[in-house]
C-alpha atoms as a PDB file:
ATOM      1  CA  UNK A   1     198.520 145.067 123.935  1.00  0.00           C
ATOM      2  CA  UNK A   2     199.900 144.468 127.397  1.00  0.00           C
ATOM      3  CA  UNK A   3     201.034 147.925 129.480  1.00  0.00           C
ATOM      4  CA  UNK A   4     204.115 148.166 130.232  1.00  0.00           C
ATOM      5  CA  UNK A   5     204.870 148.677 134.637  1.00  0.00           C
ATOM      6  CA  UNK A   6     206.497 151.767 135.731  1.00  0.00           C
ATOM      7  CA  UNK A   7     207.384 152.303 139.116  1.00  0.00           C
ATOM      8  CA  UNK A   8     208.670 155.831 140.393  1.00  0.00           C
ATOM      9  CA  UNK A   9     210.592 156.259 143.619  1.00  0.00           C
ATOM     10  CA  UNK A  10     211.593 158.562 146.133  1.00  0.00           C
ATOM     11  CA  UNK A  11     212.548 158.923 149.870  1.00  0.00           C
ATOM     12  CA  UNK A  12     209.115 159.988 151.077  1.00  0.00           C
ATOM     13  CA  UNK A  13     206.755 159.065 148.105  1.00  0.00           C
ATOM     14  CA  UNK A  14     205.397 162.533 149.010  1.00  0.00           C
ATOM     15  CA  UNK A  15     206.085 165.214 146.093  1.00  0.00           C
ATOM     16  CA  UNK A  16     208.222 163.758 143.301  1.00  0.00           C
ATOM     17  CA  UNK A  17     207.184 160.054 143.036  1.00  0.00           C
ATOM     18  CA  UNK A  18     203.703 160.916 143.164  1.00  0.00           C
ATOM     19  CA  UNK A  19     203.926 164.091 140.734  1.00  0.00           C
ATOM     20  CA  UNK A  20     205.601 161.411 138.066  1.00  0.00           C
ATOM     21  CA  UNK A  21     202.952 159.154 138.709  1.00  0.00           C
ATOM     22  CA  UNK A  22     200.015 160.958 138.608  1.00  0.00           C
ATOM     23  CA  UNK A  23     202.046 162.826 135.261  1.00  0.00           C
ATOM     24  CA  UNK A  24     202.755 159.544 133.590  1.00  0.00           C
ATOM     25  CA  UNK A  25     199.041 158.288 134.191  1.00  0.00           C
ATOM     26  CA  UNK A  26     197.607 161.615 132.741  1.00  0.00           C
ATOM     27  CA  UNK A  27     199.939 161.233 129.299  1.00  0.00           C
ATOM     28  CA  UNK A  28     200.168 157.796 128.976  1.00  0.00           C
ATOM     29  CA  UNK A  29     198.131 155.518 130.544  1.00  0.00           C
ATOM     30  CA  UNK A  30     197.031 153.970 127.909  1.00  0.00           C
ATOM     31  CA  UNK A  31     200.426 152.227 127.496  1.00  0.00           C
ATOM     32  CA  UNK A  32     201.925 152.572 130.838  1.00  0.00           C
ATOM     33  CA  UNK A  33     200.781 150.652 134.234  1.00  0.00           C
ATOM     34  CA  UNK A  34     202.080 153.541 136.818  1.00  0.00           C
ATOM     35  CA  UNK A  35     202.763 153.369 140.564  1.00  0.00           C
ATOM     36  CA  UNK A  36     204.926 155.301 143.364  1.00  0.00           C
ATOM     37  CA  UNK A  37     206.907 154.343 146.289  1.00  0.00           C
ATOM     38  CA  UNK A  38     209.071 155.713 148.983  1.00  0.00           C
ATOM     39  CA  UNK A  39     212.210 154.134 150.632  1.00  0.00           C
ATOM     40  CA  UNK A  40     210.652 156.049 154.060  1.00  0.00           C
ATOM     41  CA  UNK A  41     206.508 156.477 152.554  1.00  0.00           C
ATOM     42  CA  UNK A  42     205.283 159.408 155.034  1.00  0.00           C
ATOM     43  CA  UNK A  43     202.401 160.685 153.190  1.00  0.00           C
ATOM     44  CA  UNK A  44     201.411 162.907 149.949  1.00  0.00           C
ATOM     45  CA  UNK A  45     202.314 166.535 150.693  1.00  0.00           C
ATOM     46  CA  UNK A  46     199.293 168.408 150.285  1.00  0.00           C
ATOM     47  CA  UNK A  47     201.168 171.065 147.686  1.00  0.00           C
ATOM     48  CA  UNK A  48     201.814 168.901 145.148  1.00  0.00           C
ATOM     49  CA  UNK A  49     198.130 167.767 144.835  1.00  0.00           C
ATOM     50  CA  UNK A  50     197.716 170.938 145.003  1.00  0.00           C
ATOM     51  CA  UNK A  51     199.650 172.035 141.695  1.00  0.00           C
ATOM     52  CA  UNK A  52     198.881 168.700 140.205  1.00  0.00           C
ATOM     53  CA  UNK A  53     195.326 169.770 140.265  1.00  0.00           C
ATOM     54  CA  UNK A  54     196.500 173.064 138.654  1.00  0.00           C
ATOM     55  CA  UNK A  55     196.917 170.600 135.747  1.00  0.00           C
ATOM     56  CA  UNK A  56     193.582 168.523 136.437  1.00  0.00           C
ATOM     57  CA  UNK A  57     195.248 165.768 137.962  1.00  0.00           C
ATOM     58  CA  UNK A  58     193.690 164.609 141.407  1.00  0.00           C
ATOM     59  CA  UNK A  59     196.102 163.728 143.732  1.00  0.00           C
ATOM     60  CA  UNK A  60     193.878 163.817 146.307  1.00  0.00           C
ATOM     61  CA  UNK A  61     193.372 160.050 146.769  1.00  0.00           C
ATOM     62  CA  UNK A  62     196.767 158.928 146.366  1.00  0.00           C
ATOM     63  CA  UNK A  63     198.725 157.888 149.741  1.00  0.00           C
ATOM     64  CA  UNK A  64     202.363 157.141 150.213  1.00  0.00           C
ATOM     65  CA  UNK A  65     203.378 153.575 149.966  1.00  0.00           C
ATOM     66  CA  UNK A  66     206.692 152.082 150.632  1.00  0.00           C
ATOM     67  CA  UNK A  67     209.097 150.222 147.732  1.00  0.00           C
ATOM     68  CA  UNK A  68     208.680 146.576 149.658  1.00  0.00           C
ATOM     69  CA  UNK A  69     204.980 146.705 148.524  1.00  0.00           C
ATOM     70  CA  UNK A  70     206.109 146.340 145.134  1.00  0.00           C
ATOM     71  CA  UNK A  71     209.436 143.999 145.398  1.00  0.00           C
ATOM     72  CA  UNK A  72     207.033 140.697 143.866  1.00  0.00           C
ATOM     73  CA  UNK A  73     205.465 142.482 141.020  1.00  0.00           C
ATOM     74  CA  UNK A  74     207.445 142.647 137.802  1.00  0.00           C
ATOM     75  CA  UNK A  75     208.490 146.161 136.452  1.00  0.00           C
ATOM     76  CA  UNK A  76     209.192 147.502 133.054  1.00  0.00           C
ATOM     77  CA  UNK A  77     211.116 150.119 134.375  1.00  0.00           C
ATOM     78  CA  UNK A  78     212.009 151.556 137.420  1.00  0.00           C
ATOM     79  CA  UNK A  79     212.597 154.772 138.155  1.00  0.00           C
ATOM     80  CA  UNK A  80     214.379 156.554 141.159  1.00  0.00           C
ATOM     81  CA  UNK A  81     213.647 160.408 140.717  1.00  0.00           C
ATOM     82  CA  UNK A  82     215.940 161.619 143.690  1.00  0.00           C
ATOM     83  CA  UNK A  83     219.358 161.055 144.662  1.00  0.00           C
ATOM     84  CA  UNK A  84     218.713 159.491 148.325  1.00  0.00           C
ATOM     85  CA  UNK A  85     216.340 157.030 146.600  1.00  0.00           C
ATOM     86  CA  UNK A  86     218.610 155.833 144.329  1.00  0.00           C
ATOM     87  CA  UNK A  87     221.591 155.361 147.321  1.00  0.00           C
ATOM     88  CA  UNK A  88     219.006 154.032 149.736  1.00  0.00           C
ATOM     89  CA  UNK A  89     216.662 151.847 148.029  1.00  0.00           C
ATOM     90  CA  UNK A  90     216.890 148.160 147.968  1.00  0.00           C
ATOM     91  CA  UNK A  91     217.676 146.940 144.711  1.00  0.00           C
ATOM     92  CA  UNK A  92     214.173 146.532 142.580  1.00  0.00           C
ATOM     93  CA  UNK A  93     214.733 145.110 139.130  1.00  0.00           C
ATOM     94  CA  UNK A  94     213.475 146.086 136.111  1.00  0.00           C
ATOM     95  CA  UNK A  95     212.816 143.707 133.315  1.00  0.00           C
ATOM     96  CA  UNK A  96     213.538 146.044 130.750  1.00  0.00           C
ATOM     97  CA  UNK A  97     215.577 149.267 132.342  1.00  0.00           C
ATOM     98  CA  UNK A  98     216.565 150.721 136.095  1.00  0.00           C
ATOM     99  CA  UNK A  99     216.565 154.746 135.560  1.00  0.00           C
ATOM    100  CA  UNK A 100     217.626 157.644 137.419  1.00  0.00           C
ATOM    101  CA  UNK A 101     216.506 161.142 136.968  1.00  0.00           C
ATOM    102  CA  UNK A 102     217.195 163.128 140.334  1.00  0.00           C
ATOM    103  CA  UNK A 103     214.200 166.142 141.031  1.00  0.00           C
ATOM    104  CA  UNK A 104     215.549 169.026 143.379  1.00  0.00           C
ATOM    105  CA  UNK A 105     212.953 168.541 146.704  1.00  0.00           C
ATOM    106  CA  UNK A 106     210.355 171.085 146.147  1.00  0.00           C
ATOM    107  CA  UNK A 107     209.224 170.341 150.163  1.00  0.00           C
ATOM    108  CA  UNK A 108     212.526 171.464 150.744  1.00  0.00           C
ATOM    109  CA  UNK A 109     211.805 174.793 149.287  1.00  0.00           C
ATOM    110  CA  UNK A 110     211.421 177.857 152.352  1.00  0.00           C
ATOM    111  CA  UNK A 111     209.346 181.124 152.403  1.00  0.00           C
ATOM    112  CA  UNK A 112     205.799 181.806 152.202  1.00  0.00           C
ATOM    113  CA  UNK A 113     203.485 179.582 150.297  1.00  0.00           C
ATOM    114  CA  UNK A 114     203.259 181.253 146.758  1.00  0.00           C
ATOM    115  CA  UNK A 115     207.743 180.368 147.359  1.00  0.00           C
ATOM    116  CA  UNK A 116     206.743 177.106 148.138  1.00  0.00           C
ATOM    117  CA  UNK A 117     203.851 176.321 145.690  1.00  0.00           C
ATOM    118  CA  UNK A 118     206.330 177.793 142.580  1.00  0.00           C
ATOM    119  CA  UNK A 119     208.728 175.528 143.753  1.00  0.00           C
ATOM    120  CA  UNK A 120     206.616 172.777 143.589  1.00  0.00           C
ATOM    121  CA  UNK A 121     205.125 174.028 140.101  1.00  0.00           C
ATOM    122  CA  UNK A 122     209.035 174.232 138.930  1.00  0.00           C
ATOM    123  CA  UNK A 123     209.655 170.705 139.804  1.00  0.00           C
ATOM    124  CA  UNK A 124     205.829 169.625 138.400  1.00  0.00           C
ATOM    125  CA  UNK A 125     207.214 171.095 134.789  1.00  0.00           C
ATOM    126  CA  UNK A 126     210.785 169.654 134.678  1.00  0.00           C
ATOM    127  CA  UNK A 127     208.996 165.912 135.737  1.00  0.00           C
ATOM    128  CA  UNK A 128     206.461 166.344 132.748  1.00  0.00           C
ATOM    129  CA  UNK A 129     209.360 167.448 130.829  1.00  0.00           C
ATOM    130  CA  UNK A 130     211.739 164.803 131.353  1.00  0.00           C
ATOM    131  CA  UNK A 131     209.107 162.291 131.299  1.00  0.00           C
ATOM    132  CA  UNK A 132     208.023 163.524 127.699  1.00  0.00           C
ATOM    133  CA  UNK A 133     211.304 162.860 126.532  1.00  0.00           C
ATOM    134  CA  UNK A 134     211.679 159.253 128.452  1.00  0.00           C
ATOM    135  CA  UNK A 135     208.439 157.534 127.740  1.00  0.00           C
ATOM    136  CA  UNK A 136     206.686 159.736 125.057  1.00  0.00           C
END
């Protein structure tokens, strides 16, 4: 049976995009073909591989990548996971459904890093969460 293409995007591809990603991959990949993009790629942040790898998920290799790289392959589904994304991103069909599920920024988060990292750990659970309910 074929997989079916999910593309998740974000403004950075930094924290959200790739959480959903690497998330998706973990619970699915059997079925699902997963990839990230940004409308403005500028990198992984380093604390969500960090709590991704809290889960056992390596991050580590990932890098950000912009939505252009993807315009010529078809997608199942494509998924815009904050609100600039979705105003901002050049249209990028979906052969079966264009969804939109906005994540508060966790990079946005201040204070020290245990602040930080929880916020990142917040967003982490409502991704896996939402995701479980989407494509589970």
């Amino acid at each position: 049976m074929e997989k079916l293409r999910v593309l998740f995007v974000c403004t950075h591809n930094a924290a959200r995009s790739q959480m959903a990603e690497g998330l998706l991959r973990a619970l699915a990949g059997d079925r699902y073909e997963v990839y990230s993009a940004g409308t403005d790629p500028r990198g992984v942040h380093p604390l969500a591989v960090r709590v991704m790898q809290e889960l056992g998920i390596d991050l580590s290799t990932h890098c950000s990548k912009s939505v252009e790289t993807y315009r010529t392959i078809p997608m199942d589904y494509v998924v815009t996971v904050c609100d600039h994304a979705r105003e901002h991103c050049p249209y990028v069909p979906a052969r079966r459904k264009n969804l939109h599920q906005s994540f508060p920024d966790p990079s946005a988060v201040g204070g020290d890093e245990e602040v930080r990292l929880e916020a990142f750990r917040r967003v982490r659970d409502q991704i896996r969460s939402w995701l479980e309910k989407t494509f589970l």
